[in-house]
Protein backbone atom coordinates (compact mmCIF):
# COMPACT_ATOMS: atom_id res chain seq x y z
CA UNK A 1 -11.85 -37.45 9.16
CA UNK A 2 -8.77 -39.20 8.16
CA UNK A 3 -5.77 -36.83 6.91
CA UNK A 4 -2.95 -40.08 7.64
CA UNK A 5 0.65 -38.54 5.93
CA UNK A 6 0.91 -42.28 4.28
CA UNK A 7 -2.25 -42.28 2.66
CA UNK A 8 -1.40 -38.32 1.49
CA UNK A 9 1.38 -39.46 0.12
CA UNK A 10 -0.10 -42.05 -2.45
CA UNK A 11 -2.90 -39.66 -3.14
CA UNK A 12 -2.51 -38.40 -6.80
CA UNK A 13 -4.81 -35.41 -6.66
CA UNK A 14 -8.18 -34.07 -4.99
CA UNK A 15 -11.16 -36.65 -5.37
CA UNK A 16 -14.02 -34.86 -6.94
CA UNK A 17 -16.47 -35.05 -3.87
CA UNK A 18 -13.63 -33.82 -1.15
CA UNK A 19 -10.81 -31.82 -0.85
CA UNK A 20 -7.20 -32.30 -1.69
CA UNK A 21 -5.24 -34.63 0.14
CA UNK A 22 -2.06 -34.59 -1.46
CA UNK A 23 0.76 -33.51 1.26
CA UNK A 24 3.46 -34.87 -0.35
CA UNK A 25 6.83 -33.65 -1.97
CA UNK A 26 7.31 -30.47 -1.97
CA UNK A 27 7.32 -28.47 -5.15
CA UNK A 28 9.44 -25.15 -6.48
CA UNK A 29 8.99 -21.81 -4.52
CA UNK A 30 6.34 -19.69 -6.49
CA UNK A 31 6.52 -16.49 -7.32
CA UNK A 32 5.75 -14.29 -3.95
CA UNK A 33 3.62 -11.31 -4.70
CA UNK A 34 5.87 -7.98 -4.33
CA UNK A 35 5.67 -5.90 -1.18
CA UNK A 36 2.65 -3.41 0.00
CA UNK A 37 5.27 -1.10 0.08
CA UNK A 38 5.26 0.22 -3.55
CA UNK A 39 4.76 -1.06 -6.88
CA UNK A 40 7.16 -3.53 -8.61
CA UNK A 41 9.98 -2.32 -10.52
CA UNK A 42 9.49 -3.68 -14.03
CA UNK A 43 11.58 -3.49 -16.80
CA UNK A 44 9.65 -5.31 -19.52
CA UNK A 45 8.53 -3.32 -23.20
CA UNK A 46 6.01 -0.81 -22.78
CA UNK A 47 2.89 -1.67 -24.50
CA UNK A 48 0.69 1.04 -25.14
CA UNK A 49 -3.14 0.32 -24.91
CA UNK A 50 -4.60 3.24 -25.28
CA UNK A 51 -3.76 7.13 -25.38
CA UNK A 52 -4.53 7.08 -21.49
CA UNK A 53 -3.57 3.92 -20.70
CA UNK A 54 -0.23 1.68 -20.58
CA UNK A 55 1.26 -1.64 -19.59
CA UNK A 56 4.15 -3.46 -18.70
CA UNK A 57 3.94 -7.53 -18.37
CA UNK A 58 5.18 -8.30 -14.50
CA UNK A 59 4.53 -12.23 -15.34
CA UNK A 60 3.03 -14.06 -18.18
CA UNK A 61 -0.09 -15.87 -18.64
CA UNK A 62 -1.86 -17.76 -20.77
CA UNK A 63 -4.77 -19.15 -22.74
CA UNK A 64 -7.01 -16.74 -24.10
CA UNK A 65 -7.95 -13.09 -23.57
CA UNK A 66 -11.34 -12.31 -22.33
CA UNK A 67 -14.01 -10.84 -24.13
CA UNK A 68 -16.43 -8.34 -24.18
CA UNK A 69 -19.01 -9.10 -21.15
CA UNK A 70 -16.66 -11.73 -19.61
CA UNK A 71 -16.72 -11.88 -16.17
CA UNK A 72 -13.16 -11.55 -15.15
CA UNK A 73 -11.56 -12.06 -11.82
CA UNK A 74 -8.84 -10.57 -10.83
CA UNK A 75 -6.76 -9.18 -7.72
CA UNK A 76 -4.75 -5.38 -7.65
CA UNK A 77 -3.47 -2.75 -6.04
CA UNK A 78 -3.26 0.79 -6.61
CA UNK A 79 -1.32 3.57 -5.88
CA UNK A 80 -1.94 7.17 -7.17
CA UNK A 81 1.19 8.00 -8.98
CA UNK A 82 2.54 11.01 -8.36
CA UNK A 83 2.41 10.25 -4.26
CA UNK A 84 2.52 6.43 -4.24
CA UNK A 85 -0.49 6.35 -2.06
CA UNK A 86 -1.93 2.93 -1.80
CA UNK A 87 -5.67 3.54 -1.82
CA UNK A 88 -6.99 -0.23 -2.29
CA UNK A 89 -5.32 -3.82 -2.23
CA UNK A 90 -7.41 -6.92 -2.86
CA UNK A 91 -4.49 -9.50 -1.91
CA UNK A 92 -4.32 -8.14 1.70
CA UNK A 93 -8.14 -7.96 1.92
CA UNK A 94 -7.58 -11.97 0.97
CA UNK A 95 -10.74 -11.19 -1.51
CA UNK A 96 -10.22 -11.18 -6.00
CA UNK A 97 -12.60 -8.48 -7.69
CA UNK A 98 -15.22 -9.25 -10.31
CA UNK A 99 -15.30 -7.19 -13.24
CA UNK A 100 -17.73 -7.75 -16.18
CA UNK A 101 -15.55 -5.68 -19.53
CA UNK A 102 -17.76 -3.40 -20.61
CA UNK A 103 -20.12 -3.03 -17.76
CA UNK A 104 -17.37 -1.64 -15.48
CA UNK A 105 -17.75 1.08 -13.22
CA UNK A 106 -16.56 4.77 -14.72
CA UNK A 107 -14.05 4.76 -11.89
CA UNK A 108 -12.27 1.42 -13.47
CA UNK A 109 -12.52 2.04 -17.26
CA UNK A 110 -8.62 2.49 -17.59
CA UNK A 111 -8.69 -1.05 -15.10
CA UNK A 112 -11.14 -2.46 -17.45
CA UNK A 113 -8.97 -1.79 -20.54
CA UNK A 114 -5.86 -3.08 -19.32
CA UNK A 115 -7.80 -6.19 -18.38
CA UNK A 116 -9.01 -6.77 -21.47
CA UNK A 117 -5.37 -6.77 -22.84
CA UNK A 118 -4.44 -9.74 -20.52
CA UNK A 119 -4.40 -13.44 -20.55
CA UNK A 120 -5.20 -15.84 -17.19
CA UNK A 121 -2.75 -16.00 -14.73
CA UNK A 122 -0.76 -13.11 -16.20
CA UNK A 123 0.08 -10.21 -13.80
CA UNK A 124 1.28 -6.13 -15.24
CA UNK A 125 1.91 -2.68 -13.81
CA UNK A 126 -0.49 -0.21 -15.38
CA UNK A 127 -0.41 3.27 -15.71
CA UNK A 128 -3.96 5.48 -16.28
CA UNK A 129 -4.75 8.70 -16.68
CA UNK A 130 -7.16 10.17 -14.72
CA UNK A 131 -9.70 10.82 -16.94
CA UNK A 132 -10.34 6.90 -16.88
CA UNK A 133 -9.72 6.51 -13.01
CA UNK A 134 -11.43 9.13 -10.78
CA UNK A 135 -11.38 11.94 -12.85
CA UNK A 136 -11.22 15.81 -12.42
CA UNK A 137 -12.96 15.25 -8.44
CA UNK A 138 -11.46 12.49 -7.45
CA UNK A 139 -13.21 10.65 -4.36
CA UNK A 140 -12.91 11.19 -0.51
CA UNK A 141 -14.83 8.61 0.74
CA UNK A 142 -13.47 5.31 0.76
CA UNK A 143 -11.22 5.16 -1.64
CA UNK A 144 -9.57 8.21 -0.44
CA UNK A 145 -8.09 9.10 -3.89
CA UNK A 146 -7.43 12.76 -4.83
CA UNK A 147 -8.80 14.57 -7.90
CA UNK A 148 -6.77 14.50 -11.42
CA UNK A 149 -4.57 11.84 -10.08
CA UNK A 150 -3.17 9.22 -12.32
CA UNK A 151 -2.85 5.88 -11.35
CA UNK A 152 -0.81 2.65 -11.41
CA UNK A 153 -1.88 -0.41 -10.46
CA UNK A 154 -0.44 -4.01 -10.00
CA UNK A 155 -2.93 -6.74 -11.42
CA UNK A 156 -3.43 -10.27 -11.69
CA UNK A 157 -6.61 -11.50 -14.35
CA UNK A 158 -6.81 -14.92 -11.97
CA UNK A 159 -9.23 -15.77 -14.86
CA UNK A 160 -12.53 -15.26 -16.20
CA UNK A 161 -15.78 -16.70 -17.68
CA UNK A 162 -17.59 -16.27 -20.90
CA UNK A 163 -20.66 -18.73 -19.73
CA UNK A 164 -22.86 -16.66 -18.87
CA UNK A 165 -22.37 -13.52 -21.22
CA UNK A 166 -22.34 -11.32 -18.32
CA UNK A 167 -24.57 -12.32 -16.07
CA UNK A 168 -22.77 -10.91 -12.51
CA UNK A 169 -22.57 -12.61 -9.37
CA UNK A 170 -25.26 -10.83 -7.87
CA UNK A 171 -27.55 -12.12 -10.97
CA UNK A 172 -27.41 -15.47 -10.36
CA UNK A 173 -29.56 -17.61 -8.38
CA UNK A 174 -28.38 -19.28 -5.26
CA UNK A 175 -28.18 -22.61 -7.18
CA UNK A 176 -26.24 -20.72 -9.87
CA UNK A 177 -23.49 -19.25 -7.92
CA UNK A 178 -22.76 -22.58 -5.92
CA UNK A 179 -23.11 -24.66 -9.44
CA UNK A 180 -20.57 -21.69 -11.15
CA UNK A 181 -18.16 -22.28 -8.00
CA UNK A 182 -18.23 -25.99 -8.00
CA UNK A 183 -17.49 -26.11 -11.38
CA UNK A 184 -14.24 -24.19 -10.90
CA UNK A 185 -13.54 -26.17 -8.06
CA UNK A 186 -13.47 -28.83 -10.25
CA UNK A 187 -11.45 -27.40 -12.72
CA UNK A 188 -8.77 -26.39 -10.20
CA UNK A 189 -8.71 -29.96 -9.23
CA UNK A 190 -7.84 -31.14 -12.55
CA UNK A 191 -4.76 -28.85 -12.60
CA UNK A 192 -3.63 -29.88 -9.51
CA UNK A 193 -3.30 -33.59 -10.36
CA UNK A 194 -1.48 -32.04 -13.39
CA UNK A 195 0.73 -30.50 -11.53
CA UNK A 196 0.11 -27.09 -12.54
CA UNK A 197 -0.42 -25.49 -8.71
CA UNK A 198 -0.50 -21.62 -9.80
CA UNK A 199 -3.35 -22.65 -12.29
CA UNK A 200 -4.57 -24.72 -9.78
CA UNK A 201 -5.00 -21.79 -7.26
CA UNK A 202 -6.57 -19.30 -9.97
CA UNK A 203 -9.38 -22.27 -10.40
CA UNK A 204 -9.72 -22.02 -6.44
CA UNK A 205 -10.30 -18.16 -6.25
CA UNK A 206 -12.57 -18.00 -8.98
CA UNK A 207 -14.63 -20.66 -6.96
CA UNK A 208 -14.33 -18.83 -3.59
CA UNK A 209 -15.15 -15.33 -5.11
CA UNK A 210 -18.42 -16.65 -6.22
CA UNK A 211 -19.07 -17.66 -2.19
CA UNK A 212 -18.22 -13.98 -1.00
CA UNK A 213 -19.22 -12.92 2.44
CA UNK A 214 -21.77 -10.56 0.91
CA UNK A 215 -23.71 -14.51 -0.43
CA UNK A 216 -22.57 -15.82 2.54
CA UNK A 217 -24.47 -13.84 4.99
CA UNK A 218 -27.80 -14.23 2.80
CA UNK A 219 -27.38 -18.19 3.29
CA UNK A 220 -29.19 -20.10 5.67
CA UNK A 221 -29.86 -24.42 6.31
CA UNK A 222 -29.72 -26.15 3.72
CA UNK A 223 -28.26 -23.71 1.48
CA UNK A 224 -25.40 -22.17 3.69
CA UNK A 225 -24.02 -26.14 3.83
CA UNK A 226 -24.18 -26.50 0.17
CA UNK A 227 -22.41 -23.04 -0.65
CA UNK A 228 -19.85 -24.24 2.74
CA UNK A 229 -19.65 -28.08 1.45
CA UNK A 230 -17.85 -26.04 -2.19
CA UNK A 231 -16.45 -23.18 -0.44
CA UNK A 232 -14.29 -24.59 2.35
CA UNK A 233 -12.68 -27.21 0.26
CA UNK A 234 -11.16 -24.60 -2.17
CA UNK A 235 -9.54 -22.54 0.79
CA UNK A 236 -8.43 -26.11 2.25
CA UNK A 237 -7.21 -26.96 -1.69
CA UNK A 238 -5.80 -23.50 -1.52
CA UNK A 239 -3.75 -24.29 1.68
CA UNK A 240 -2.42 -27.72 -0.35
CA UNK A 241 -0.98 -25.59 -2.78
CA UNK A 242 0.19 -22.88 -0.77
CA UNK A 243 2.30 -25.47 1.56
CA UNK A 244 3.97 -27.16 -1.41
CA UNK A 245 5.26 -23.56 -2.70
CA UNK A 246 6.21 -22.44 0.63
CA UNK A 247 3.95 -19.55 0.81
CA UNK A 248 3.37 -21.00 4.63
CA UNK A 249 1.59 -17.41 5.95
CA UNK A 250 -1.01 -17.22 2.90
CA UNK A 251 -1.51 -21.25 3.75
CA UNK A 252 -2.35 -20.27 7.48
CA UNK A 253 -4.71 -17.70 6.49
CA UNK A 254 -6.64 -19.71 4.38
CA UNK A 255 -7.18 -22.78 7.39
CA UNK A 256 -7.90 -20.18 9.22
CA UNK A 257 -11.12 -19.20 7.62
CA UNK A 258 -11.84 -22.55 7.03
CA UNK A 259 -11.79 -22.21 11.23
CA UNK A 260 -13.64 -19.58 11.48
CA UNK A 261 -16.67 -21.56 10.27
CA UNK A 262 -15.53 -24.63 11.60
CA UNK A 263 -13.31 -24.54 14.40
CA UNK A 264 -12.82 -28.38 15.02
CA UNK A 265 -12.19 -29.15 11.11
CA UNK A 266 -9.32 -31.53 11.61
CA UNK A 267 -7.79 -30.99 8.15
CA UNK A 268 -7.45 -26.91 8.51
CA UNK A 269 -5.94 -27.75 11.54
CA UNK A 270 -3.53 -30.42 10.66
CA UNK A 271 -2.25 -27.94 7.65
CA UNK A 272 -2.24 -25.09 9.42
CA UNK A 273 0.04 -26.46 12.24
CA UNK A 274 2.33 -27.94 9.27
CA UNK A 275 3.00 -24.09 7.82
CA UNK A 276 3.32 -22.47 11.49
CA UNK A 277 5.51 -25.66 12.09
CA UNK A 278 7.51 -24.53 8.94
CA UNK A 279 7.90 -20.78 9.97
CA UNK A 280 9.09 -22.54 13.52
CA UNK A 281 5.69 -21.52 15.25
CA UNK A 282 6.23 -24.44 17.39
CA UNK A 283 4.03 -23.70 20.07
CA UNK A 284 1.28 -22.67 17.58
CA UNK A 285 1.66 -25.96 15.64
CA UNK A 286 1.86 -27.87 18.43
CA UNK A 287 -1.75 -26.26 19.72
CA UNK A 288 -3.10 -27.06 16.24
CA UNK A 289 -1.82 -30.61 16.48
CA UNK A 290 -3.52 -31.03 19.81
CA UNK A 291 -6.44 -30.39 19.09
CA UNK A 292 -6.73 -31.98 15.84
CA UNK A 293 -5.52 -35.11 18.03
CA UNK A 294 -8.42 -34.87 20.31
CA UNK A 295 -11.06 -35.22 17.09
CA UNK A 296 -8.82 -37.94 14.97
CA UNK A 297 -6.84 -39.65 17.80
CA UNK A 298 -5.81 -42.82 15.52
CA UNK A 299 -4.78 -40.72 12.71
CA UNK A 300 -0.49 -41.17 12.33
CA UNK A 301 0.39 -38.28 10.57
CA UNK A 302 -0.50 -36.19 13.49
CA UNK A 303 0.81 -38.24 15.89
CA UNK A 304 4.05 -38.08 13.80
CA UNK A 305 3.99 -34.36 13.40
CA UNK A 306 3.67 -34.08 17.48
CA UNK A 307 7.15 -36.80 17.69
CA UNK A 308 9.00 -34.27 15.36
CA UNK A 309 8.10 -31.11 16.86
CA UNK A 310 8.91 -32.89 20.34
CA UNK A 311 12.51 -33.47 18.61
CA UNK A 312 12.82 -30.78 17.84
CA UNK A 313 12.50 -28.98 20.80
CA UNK A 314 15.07 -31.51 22.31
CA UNK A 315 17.54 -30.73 19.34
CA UNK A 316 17.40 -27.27 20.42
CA UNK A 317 17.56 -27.74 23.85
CA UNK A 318 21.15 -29.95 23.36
CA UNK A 319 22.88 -27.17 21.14
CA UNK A 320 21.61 -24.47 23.86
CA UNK A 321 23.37 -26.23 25.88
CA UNK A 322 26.41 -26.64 24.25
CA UNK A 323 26.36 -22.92 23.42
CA UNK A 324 25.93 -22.45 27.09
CA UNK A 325 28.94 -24.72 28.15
CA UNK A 326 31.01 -23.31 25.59
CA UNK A 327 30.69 -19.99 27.14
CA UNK A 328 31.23 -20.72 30.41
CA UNK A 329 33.14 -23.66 30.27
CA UNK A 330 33.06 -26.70 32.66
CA UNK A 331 32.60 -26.14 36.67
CA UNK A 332 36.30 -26.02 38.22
CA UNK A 333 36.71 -29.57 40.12
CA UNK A 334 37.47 -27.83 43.74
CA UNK A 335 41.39 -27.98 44.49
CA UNK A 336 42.78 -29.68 47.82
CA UNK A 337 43.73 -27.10 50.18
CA UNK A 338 47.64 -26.40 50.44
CA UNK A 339 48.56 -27.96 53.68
CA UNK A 340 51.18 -25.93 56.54
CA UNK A 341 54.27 -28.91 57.37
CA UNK A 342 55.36 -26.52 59.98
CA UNK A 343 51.89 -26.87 61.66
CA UNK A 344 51.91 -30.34 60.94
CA UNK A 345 54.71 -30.54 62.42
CA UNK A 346 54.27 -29.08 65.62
CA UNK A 347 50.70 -31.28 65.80
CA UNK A 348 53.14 -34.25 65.31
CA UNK A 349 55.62 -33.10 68.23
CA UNK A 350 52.77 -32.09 70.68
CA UNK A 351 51.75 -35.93 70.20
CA UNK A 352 54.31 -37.24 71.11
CA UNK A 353 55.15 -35.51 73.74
CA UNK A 354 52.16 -36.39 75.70
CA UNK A 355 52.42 -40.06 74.91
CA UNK A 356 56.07 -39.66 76.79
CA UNK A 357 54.30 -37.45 79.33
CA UNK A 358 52.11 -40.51 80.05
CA UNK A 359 54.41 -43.11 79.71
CA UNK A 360 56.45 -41.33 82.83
CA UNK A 361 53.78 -41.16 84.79
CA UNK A 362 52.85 -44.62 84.89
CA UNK A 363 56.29 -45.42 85.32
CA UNK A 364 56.73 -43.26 88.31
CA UNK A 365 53.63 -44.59 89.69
């Protein structure tokens, strides 16, 4: 399996049948999702959707708005607003949402609304009542949200599909789902040799949500590597992206479950050990690089990214250790003792003395 840097570099975009290979120059920072701390702080118009529900536009999208019976996918949290309580986050759980407008659960009819106001890609803070959340009981099971609260919640329509007039995930026949995915896969490719990585990415999740672990586990032979052959490339595509907008910790976590099912896939490895390289995970990287070594020994790029992390280590080592001699300065060069004349003296006289002494004895004799 061949991921050489040169042949990267000249790579223009994903072939259809594999995964994206383009390593290249790095592109602009993207925008980092906010903190699980709270919810944004937005400043943008209030837009007023209906008598329970509002929104404020965190980031644009665009296209289209869905329809009713679209499937829409889409990523949130939410917080119950008068405690800031996070009850449920989608992003950390590394896993988008399907949500079919108009078929909705009671609990997300507010969510469904404001969802239904968006375009793709475009993220907003929304505010709902608690009639259209969890009403007057609230629920104390998982989520743990109490009654008559009103919510906020930060979401993200990744984007959504009118093809099948509602027809959910759990609808569709094995062939379906992996046909649905592979076609976004596709998609996503086509915006990545465009350029257009954040569009790129939304292709990607749409692709992987249809593989969830819930289809997953149902999969065996023939049709687990079918589902695997679409779903791993889109987390490895994923990682591509990721990388080139220096979001290196979301790029790890998607080689690593790329690892998970297939622990000696050289390309998770090789871009995983490029992010932990980038966050200066050096010994991490290096273990990546090792063992993707072992399965693609010939392959340059890796050999390469072993010479610069063994550079770097050597850089580091020479301005320890001028630090180090800075502090402490150079060892002393040990002084000559200062020498006593008077002894040396006295050494001198005793000398000759007994040279005299001698020469008067053989004199006398």
């Amino acid at each position: 399996m061949e991921v050489a840097e040169d042949q990267l570099d000249r790579s223009e975009g994903p072939e259809e049948e594999s995964e994206i290979v383009t390593e290249g120059t790095a592109f602009a920072r993207g925008d980092l999702l906010q903190d699980s701390i709270g919810p944004p702080k937005v400043d943008s118009e209030v837009e007023v959707l209906h008598e329970k529900v509002t929104k404020q536009i965190v980031k644009e999208g665009h296209g289209e708005k869905p329809s009713k019976l679209s499937t829409c996918f889409l990523h949130y949290r939410a917080w119950t607003e008068s405690t800031l309580h996070k009850f449920e986050d989608t992003w950390q759980e590394q896993r988008p949402t399907e949500l079919i407008l108009g078929k909705e659960k009671d609990t997300m009819a507010g969510l469904g609304i404001g969802i239904s106001s968006m375009k793709s890609g475009e993220r907003a803070l929304l505010h709902v009542g608690w009639e259209l959340g969890y009403g007057k009981e609230g629920s104390f099971s998982f989520p743990n949200v109490p009654p008559m609260a009103d919510l906020l919640y930060e979401v993200e329509l990744i984007g959504f599909d009118e093809a099948r007039e509602g027809k959910a995930r759990s609808d569709m026949t094995v062939e379906e789902r992996i046909e649905a995915a592979d076609r976004r896969k596709m998609e996503g490719n086509g915006y990545f040799k465009d350029g257009k990585l954040e569009e790129a990415m939304q292709q990607y999740e749409m692709a992987i949500a249809y593989m969830g672990d819930d289809f997953m586990f149902q999969l065996f032979g023939k049709y687990r590597d079918m589902a695997l052959a679409v779903k791993n490339p889109c987390h490895l595509n994923m990682a591509a992206c990721l990388i080139k907008l220096n979001r290196y910790e979301e790029a790890i976590g998607q080689c690593s479950i790329v690892l998970a099912e297939d622990e000696n896939n050289v390309k998770a490895l090789f871009r995983r050990g490029k992010a932990r390289a980038e966050l200066s995970q050096t010994d991490a990287a290096r273990e990546d690089f090792q063992k993707a070594r072992k399965f693609a020994p010939e392959d340059t790029a890796i050999v390469r990214e072993l010479r610069l992390l063994a550079e770097h280590d050597k850089a580091i080592y020479q301005k320890q250790k001028e630090i180090y001699k800075g502090i402490f300065g150079p060892r002393p060069e040990p002084k000559p003792k200062a020498t006593n004349w008077l002894v040396n003296f006295w050494q001198w006289l005793i000398t000759i003395l007994c040279r005299l002494f001698k020469f008067a004895k053989r004199k006398s004799d």
